[in-house]
Structures are given as structure tokens and as C-alpha cells.
N, C-alpha and C. Protein backbone atom coordinates (compact mmCIF):
# COMPACT_ATOMS: atom_id res chain seq x y z
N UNK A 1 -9.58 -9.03 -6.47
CA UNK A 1 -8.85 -9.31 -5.26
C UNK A 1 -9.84 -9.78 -4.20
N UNK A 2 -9.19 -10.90 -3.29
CA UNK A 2 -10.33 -11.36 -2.15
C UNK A 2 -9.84 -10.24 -1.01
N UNK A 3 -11.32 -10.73 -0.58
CA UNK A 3 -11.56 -9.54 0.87
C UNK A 3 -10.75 -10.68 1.87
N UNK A 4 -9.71 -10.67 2.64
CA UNK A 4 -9.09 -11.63 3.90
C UNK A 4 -10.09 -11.02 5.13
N UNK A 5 -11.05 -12.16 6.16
CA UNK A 5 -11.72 -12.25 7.00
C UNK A 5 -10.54 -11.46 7.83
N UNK A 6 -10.92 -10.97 9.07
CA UNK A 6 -10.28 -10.42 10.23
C UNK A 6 -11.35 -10.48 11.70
N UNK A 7 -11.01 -11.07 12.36
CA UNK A 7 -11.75 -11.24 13.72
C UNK A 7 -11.59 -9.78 14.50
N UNK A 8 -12.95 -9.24 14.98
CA UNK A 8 -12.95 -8.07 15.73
C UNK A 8 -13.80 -8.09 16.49
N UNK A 9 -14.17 -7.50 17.34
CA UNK A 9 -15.02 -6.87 18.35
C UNK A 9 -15.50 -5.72 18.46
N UNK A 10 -16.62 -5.33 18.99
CA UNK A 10 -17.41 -4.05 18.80
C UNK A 10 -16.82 -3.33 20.22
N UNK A 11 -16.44 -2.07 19.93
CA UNK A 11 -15.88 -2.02 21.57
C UNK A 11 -16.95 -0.15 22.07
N UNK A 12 -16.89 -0.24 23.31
CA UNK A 12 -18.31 0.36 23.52
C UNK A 12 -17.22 1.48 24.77
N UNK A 13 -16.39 0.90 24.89
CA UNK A 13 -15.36 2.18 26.02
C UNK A 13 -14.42 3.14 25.39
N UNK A 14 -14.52 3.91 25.24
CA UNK A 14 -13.42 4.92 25.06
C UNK A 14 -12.24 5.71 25.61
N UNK A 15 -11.36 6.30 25.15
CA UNK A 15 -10.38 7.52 26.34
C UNK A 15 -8.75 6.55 26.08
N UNK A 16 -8.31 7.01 26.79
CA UNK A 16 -7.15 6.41 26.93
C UNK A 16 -6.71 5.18 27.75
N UNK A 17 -7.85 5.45 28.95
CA UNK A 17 -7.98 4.10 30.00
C UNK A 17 -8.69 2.97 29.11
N UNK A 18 -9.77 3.06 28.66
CA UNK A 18 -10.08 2.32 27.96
C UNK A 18 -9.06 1.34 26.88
N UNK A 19 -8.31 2.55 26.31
CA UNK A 19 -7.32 1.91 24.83
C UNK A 19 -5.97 0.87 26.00
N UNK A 20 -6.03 1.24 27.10
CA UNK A 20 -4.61 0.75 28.26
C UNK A 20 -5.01 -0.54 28.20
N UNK A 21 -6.20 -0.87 28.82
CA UNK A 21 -6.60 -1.70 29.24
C UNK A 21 -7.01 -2.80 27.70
N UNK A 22 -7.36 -2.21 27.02
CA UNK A 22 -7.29 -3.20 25.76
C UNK A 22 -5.87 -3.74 25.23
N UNK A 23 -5.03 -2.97 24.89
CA UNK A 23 -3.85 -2.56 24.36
C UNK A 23 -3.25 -3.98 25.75
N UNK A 24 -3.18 -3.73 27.48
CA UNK A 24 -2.90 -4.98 27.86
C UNK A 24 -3.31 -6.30 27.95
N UNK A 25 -4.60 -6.36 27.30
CA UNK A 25 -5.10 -7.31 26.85
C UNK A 25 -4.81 -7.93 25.72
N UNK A 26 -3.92 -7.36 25.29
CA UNK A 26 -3.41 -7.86 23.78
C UNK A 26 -4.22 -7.87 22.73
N UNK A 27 -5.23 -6.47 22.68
CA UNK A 27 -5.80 -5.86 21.42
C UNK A 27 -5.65 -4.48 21.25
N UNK A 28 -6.12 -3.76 20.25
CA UNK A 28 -5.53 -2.91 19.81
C UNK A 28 -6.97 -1.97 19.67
N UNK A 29 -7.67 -0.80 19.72
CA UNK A 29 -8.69 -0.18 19.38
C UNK A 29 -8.56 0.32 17.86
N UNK A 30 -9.53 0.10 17.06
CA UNK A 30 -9.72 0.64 15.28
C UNK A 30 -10.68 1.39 15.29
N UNK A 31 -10.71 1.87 14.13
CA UNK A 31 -12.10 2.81 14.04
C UNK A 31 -12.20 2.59 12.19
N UNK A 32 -13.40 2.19 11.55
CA UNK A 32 -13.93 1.77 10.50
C UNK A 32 -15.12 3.24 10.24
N UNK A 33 -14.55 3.65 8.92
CA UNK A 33 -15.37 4.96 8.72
C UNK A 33 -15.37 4.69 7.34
N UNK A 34 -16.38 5.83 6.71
CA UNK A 34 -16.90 5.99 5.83
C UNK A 34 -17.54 7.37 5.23
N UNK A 35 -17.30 8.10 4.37
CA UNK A 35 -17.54 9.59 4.25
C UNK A 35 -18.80 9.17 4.24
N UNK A 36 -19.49 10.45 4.74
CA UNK A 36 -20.77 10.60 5.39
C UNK A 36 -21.28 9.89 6.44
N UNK A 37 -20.73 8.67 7.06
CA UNK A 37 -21.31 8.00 7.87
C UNK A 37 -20.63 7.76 9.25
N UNK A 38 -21.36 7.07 10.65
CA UNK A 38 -20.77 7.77 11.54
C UNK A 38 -19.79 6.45 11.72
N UNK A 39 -18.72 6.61 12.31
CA UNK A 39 -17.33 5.58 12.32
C UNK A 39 -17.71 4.32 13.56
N UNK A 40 -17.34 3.11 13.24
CA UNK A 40 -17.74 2.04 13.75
C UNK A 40 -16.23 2.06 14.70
N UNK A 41 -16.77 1.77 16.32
CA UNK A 41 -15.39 1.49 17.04
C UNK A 41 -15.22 0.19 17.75
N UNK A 42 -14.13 -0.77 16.82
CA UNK A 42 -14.03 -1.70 17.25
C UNK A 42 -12.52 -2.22 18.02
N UNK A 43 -12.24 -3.34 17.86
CA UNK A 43 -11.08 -3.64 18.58
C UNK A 43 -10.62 -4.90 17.93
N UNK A 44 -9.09 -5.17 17.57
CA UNK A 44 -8.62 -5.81 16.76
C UNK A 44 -7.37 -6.58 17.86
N UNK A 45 -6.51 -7.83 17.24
CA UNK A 45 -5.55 -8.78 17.58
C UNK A 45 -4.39 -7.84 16.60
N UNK A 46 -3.31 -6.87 17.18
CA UNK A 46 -2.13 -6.62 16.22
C UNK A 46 -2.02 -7.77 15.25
N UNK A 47 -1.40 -9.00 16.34
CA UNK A 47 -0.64 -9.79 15.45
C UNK A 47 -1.22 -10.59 14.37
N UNK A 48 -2.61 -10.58 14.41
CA UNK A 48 -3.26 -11.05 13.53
C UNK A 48 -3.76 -10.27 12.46
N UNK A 49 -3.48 -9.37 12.43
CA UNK A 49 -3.53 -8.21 11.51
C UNK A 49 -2.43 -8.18 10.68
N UNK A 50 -0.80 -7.82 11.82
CA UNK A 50 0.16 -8.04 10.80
C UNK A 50 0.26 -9.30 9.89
N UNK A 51 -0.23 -10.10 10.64
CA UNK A 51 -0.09 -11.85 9.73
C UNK A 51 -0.63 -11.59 8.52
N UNK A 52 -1.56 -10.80 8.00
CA UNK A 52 -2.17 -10.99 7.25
C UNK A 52 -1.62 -9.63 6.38
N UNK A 53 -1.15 -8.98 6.56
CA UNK A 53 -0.17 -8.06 5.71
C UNK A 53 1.18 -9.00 4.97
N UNK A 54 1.42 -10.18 6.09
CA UNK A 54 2.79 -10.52 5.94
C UNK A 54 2.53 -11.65 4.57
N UNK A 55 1.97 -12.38 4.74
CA UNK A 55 0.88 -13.35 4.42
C UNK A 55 1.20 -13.11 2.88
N UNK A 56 0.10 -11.50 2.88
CA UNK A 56 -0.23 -11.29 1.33
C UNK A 56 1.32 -10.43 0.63
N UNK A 57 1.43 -9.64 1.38
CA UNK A 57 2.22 -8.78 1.42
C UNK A 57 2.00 -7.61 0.39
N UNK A 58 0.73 -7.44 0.11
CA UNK A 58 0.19 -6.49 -0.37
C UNK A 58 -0.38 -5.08 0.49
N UNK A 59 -0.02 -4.20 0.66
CA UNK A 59 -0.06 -3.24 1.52
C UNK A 59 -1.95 -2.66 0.95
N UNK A 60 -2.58 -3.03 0.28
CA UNK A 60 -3.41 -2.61 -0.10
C UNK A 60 -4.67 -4.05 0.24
N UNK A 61 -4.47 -4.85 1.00
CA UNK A 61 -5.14 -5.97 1.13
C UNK A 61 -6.54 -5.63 1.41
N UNK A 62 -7.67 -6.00 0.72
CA UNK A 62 -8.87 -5.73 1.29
C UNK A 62 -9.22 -6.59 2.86
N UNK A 63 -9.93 -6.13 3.41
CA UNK A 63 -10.01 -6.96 5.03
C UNK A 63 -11.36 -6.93 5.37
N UNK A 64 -12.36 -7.90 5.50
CA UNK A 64 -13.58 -8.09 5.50
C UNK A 64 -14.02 -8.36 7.63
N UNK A 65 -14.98 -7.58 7.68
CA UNK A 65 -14.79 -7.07 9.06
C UNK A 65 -16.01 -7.61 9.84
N UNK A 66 -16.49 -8.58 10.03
CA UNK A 66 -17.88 -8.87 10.94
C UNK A 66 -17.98 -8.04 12.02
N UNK A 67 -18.88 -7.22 12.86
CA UNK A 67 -19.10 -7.13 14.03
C UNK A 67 -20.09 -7.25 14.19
N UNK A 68 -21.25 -7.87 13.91
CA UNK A 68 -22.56 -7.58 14.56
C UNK A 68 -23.14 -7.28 13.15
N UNK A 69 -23.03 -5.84 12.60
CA UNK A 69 -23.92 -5.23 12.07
C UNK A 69 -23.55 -5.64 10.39
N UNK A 70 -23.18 -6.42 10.36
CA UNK A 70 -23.06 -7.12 8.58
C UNK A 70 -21.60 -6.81 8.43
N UNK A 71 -20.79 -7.86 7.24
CA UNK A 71 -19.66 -7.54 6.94
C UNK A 71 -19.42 -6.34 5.93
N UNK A 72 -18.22 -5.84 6.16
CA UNK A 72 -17.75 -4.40 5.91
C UNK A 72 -16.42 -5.14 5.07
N UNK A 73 -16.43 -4.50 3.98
CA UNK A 73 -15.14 -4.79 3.37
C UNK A 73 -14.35 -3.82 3.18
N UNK A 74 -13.32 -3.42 4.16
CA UNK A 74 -12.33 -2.33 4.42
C UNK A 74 -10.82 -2.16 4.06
N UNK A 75 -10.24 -1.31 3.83
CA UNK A 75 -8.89 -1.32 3.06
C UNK A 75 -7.83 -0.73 4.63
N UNK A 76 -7.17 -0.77 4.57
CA UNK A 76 -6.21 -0.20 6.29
C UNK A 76 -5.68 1.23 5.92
N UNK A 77 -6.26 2.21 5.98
CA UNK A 77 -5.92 3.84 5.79
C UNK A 77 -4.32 4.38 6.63
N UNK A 78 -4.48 3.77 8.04
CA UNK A 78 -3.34 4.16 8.61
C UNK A 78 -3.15 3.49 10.43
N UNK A 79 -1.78 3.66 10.41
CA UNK A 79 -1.93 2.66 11.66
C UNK A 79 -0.99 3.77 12.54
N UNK A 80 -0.59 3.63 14.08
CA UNK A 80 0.09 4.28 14.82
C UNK A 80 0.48 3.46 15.61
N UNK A 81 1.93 3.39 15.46
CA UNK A 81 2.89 2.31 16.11
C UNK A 81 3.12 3.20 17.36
N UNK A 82 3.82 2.45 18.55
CA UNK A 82 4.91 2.95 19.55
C UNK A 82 6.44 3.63 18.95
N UNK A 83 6.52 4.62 19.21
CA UNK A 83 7.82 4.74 18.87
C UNK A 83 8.76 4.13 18.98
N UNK A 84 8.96 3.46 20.18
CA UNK A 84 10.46 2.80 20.34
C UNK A 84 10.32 1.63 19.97
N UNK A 85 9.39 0.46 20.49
CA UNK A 85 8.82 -0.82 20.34
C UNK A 85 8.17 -1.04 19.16
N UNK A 86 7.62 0.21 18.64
CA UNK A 86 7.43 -0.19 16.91
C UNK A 86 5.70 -0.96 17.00
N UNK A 87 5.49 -1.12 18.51
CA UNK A 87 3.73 -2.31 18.56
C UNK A 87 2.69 -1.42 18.05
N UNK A 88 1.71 -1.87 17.06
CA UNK A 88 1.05 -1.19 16.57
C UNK A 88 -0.32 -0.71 18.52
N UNK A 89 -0.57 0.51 18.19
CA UNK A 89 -1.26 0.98 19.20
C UNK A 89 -2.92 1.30 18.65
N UNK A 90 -3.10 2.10 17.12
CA UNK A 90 -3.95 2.21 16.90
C UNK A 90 -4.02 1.53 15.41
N UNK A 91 -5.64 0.89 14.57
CA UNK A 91 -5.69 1.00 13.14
C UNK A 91 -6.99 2.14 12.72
N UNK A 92 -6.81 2.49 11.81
CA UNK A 92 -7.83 3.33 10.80
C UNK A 92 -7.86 2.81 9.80
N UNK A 93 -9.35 1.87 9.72
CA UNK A 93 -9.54 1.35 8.36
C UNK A 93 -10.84 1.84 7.47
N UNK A 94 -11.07 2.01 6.01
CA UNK A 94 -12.20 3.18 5.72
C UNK A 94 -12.98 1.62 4.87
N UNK A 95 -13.86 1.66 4.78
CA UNK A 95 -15.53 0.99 4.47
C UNK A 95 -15.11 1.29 2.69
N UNK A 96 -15.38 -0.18 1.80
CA UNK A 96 -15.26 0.69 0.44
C UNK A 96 -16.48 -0.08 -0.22
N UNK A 97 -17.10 0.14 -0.84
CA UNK A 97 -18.06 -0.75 -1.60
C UNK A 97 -18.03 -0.97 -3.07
N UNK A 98 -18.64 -2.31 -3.47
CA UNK A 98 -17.79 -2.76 -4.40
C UNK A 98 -17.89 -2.04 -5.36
N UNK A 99 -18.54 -1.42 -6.02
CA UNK A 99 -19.11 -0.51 -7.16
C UNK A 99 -18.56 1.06 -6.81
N UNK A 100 -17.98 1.27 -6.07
CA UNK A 100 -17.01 2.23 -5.82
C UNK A 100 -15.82 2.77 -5.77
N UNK A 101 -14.85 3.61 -6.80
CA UNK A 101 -13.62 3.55 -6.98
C UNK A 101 -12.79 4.01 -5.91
N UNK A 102 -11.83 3.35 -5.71
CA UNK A 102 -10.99 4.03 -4.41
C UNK A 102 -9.32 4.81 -5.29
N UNK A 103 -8.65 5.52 -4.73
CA UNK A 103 -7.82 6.15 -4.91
C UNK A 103 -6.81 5.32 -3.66
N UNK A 104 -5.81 4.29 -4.19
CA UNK A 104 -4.35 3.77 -3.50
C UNK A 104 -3.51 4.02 -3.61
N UNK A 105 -2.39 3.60 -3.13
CA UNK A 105 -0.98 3.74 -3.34
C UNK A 105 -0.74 2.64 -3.67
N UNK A 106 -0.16 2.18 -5.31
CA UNK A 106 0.26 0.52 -5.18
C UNK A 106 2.06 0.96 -5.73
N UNK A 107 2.47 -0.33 -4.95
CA UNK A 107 3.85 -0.22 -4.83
C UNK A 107 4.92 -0.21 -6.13
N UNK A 108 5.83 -0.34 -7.01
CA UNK A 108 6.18 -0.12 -8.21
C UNK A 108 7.45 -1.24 -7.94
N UNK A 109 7.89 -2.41 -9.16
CA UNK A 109 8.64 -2.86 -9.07
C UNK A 109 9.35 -2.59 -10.12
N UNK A 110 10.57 -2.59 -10.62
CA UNK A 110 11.30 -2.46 -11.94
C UNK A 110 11.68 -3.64 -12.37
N UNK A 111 11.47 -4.08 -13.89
CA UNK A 111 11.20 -5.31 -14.41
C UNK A 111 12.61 -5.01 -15.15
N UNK A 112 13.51 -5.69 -15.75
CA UNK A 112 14.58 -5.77 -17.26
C UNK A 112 15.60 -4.68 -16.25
N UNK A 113 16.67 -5.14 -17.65
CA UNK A 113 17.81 -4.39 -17.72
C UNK A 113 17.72 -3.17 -18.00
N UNK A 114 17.57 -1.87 -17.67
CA UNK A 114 18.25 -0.77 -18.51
C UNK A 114 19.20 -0.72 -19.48
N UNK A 115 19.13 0.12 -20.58
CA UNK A 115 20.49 0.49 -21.47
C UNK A 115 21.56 0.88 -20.65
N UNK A 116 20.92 1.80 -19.70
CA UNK A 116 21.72 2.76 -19.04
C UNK A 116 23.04 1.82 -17.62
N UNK A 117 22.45 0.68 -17.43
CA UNK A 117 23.17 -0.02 -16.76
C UNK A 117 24.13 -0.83 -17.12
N UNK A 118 23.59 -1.17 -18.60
CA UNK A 118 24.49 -1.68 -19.54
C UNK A 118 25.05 -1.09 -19.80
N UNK A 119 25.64 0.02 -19.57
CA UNK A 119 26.55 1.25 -19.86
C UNK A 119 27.50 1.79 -18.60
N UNK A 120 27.04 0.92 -17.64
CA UNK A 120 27.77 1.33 -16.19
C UNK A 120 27.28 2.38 -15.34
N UNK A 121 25.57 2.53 -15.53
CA UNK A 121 25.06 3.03 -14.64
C UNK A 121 24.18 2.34 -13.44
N UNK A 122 23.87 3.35 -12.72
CA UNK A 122 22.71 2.55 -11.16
C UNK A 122 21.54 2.92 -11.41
N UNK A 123 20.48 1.68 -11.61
CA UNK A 123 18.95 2.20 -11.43
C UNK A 123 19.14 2.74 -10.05
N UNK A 124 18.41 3.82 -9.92
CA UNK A 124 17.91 4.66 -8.66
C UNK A 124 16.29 4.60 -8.40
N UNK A 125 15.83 4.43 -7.57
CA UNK A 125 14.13 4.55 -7.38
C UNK A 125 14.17 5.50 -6.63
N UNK A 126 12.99 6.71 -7.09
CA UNK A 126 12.95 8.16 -6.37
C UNK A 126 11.51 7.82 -5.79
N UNK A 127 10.74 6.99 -6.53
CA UNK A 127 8.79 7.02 -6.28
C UNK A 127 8.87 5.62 -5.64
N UNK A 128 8.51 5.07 -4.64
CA UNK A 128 8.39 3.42 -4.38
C UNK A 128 7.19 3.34 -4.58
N UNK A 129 5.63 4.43 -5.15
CA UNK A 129 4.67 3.78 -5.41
C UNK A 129 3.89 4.96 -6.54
N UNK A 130 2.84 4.50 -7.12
CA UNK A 130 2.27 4.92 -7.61
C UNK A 130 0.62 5.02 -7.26
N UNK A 131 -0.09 5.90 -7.56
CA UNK A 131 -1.59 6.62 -6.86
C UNK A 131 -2.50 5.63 -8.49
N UNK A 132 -2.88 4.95 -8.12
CA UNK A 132 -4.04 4.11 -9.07
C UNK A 132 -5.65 4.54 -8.71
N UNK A 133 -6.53 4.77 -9.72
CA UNK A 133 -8.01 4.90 -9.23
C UNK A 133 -8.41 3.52 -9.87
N UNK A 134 -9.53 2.84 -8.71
CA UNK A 134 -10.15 1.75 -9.36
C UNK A 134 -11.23 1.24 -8.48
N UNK A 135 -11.78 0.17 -9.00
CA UNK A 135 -12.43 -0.56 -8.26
C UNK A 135 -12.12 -1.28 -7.29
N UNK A 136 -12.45 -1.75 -6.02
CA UNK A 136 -11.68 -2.40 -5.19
C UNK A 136 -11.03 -4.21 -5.70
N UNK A 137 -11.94 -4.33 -6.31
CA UNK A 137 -11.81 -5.57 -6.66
C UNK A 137 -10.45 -5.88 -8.08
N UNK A 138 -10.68 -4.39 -8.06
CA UNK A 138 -9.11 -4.64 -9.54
C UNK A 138 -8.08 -3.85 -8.85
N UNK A 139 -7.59 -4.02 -7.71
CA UNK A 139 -6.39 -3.78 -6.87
C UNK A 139 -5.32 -3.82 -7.17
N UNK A 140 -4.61 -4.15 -7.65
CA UNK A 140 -3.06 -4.84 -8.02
C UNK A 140 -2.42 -5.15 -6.68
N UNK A 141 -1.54 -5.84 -6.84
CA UNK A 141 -0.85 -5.93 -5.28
C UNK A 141 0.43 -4.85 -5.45
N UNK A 142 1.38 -4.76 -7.03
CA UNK A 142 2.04 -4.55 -7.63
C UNK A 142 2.43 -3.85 -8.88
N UNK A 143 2.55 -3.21 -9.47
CA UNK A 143 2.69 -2.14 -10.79
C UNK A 143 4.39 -3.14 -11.18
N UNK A 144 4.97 -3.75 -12.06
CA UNK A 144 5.94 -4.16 -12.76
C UNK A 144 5.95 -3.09 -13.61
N UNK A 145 7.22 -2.09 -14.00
CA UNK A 145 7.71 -1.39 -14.55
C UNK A 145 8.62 -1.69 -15.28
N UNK A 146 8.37 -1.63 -16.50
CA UNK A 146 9.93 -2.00 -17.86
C UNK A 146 10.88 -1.36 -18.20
N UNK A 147 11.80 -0.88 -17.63
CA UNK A 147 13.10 0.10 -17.25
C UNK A 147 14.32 -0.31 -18.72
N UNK A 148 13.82 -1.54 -19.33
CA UNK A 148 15.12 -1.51 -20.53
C UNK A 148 15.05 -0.47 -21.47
N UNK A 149 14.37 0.87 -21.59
CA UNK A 149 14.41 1.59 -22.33
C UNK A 149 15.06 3.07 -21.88
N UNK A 150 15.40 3.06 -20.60
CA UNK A 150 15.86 3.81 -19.77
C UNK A 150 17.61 4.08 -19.88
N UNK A 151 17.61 5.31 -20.48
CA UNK A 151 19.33 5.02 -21.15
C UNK A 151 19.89 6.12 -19.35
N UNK A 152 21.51 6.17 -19.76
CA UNK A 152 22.29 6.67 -18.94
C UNK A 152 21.51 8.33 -18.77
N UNK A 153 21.37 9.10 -17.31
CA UNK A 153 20.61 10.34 -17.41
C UNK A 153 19.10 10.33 -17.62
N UNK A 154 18.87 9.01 -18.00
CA UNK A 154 17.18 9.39 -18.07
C UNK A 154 16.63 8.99 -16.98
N UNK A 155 14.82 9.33 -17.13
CA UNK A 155 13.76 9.05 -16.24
C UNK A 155 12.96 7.96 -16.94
N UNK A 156 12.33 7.65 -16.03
CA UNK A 156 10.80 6.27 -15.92
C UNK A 156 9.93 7.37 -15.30
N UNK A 157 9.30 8.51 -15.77
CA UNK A 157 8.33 9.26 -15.22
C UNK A 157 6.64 8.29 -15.25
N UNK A 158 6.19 9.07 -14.31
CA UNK A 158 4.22 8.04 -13.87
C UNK A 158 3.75 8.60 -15.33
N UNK A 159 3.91 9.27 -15.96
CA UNK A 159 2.66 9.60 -17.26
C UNK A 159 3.62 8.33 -18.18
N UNK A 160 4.01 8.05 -18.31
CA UNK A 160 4.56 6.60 -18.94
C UNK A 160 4.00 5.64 -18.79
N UNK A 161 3.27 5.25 -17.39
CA UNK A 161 2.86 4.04 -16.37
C UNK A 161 1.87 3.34 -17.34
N UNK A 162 1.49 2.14 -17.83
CA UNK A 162 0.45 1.43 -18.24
C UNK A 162 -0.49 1.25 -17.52
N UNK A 163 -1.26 1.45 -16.91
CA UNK A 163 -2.17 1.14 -15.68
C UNK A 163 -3.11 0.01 -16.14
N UNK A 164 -3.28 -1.36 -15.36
CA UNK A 164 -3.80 -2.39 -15.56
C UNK A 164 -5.07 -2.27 -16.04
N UNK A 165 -6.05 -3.16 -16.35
CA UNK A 165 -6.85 -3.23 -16.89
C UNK A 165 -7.77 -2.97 -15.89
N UNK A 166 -9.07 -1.79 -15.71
CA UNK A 166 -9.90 -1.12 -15.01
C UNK A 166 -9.03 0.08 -13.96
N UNK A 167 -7.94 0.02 -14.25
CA UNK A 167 -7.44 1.25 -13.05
C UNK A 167 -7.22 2.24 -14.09
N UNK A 168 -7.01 3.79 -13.36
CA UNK A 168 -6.37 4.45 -14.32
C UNK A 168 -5.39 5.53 -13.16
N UNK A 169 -3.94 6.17 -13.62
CA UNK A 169 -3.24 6.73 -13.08
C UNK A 169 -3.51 7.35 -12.43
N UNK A 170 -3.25 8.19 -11.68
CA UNK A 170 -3.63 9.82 -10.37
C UNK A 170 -2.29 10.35 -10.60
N UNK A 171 -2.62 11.26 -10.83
CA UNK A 171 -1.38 12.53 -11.69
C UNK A 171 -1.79 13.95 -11.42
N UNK A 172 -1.03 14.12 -10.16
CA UNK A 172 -0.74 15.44 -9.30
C UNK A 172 0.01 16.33 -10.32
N UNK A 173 1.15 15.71 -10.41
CA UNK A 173 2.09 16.42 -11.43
C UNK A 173 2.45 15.32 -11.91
N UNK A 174 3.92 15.44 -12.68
CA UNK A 174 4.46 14.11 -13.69
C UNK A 174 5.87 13.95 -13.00
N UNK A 175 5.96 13.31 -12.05
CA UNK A 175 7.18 12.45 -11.37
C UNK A 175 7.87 11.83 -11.92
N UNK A 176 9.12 12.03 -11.55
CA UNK A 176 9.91 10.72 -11.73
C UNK A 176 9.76 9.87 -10.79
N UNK A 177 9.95 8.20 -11.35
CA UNK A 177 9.80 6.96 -10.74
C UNK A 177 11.12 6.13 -10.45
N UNK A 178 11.96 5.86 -11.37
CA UNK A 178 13.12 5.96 -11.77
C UNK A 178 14.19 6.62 -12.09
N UNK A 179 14.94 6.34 -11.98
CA UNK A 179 16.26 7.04 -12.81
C UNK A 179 17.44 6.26 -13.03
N UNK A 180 18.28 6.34 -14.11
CA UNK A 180 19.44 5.88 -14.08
C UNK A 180 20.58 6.59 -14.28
N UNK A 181 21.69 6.87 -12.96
CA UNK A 181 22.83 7.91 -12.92
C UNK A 181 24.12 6.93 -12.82
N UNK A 182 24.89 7.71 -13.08
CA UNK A 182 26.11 7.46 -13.35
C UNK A 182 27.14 8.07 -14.46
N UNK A 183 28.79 7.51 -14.31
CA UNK A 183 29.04 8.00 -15.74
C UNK A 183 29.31 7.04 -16.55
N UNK A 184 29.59 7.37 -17.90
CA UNK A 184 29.81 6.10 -19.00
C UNK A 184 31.00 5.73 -19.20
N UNK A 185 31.01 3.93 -18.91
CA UNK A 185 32.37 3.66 -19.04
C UNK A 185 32.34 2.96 -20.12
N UNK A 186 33.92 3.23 -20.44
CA UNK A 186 34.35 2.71 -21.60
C UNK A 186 34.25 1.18 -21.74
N UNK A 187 34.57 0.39 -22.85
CA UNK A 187 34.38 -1.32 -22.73
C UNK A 187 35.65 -1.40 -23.59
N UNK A 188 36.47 -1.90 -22.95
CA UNK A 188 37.70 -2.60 -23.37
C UNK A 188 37.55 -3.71 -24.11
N UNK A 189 38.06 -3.72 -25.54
CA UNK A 189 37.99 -5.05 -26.36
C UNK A 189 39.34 -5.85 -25.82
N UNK A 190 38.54 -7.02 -25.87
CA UNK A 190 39.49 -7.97 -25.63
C UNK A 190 40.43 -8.36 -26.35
N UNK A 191 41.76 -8.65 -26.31
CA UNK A 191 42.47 -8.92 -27.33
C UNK A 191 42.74 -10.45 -27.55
């Protein structure tokens, strides 16, 4: 996966006056960390941030970060919107290096027909993602899940999951991902 450039600034004020006065400037304050090391505080463009979520639409996008002190290739940990207005206020993005596995959330799509739908049931999605360990560079944007084996009453549980080539699952417990409910209807022959 490519690292997408992101324009930032090194920002040297802190507090809340500080974040006002950026925030009406039409930037946003981040903070770029790294276990063991001390957190870089910079300052970002929202909308050019979301563009680039929208863009890829991979919630796991790597984001390559100039400020000064060499580029940083960072993943977006967590953001803090406004409540009512929804405008992003803060980002938290963490430092990953390439030879280092990260632990994500990648999103799960369901691929085919079920049996079970062919029978007059509803796929249901209980999990919208799954926990992958990998390298940054073998990311997925996406997990495609094959649900035609999924009869009426059953599960698509994560210990099922194929995990792409260099990732491997994260298995807390064994979830369901899927399901297909309903009851079974009859099929009227035609006369």
C-alpha cells in the first residue's frame, strides 16, 4: 500500500487558546506518537485530510507526514469531531515503520449468495470489521468474505476468515461476522 503525502506544520503553542485560534484558522492540532518516543505536535487542513479518506476510502490509509524532521509514515489512530457540526477538532496519528507489524481494523465485505437466502432468509452483519496483524505495506483496504456456504440459522464466524497473504487474524475470542435469519419458505411449483 502507498503512503498518501499530507501537508502539515510543526506547531509550537499549546492549551485550548492555542487549538481556538488554529481551529479558526482553518486547521486542526494532531499529535504523531510512537511507543517509547516523545509525540510530535503538529497541525493539519481537516478538509484535506478528509479528501484523502474519501479519495481512498480505505479507513486504514497510510499518510506520509513531512515536518522538518524527516518523513513519518503514519496510520490515523483516532480523531474528535464536534458534536453537533460533526468538524473534525482533533487527529491522533501513531508513527509505523516499515519492518514493523501493526494490529488494524480492516473492514469486511460479503461476496455471493448464501444458501440461506436462497431459502428466504436476510444476511445480517453483526462484525463490520475484522483485527488483521501485518506489515504496513500489506494493508488490505478490504477483507471480501464468501457467505454462499452460509445456510438458514448459521454463522460466518472470524476463525473461518482467510487472511491475505502476509497478514494473519487477531482472535480475542471467535465472533460472529455474519449471520443469516429468518424462516423457511416454501417454493411453490409452478403449474
Amino acid at each position: 500500500m502507498d503512503a498518501t503525502p499530507l501537508q502539515a506544520e510543526a506547531r509550537t503553542q499549546f492549551g485550548k487558546g492555542a487549538a481556538r485560534k488554529l481551529r479558526r484558522a482553518g486547521r486542526i492540532p494532531a499529535l504523531i506518537y510512537r511507543a517509547g518516543g516523545e509525540p510530535t505536535h503538529i497541525t493539519l487542513d481537516p478538509a484535506e485530510l478528509r479528501l484523502v479518506y474519501q479519495r481512498s476510502g480505505n479507513p486504514n490509509q497510510l499518510l506520509t507526514i513531512d515536518v522538518g524532521t524527516g518523513p513519518k509514515v503514519c496510520l490515523l489512530t483516532d480523531t474528535q469531531k464536534h458534536p453537533v457540526s460533526r468538524e473534525l477538532l482533533h487527529a491522533d496519528l501513531y508513527e509505523v515503520l516499515a519492518d514493523q507489524l501493526v494490529t488494524v481494523n480492516v473492514p469486511v465485505r460479503p461476496k455471493g449468495k448464501s444458501k440461506g437466502i436462497v431459502l428466504g432468509g436476510k444476511l445480517q452483519t453483526i462484525r463490520r470489521d475484522v483485527s488483521l496483524r501485518c506489515l504496513p505495506k500489506a494493508i488490505p483496504p478490504f477483507l471480501e468474505i464468501d457467505v454462499t456456504n452460509v445456510d438458514l440459522g448459521g454463522f460466518y464466524r472470524a476463525s473461518m476468515v482467510t487472511a491475505p497473504e502476509g497478514c494473519e487474524v487477531v482472535l480475542d475470542n471467535d465472533y460472529n461476522i455474519f449471520a443469516v435469519k429468518g424462516r423457511r419458505v416454501a417454493v411453490e411449483e409452478a403449474s
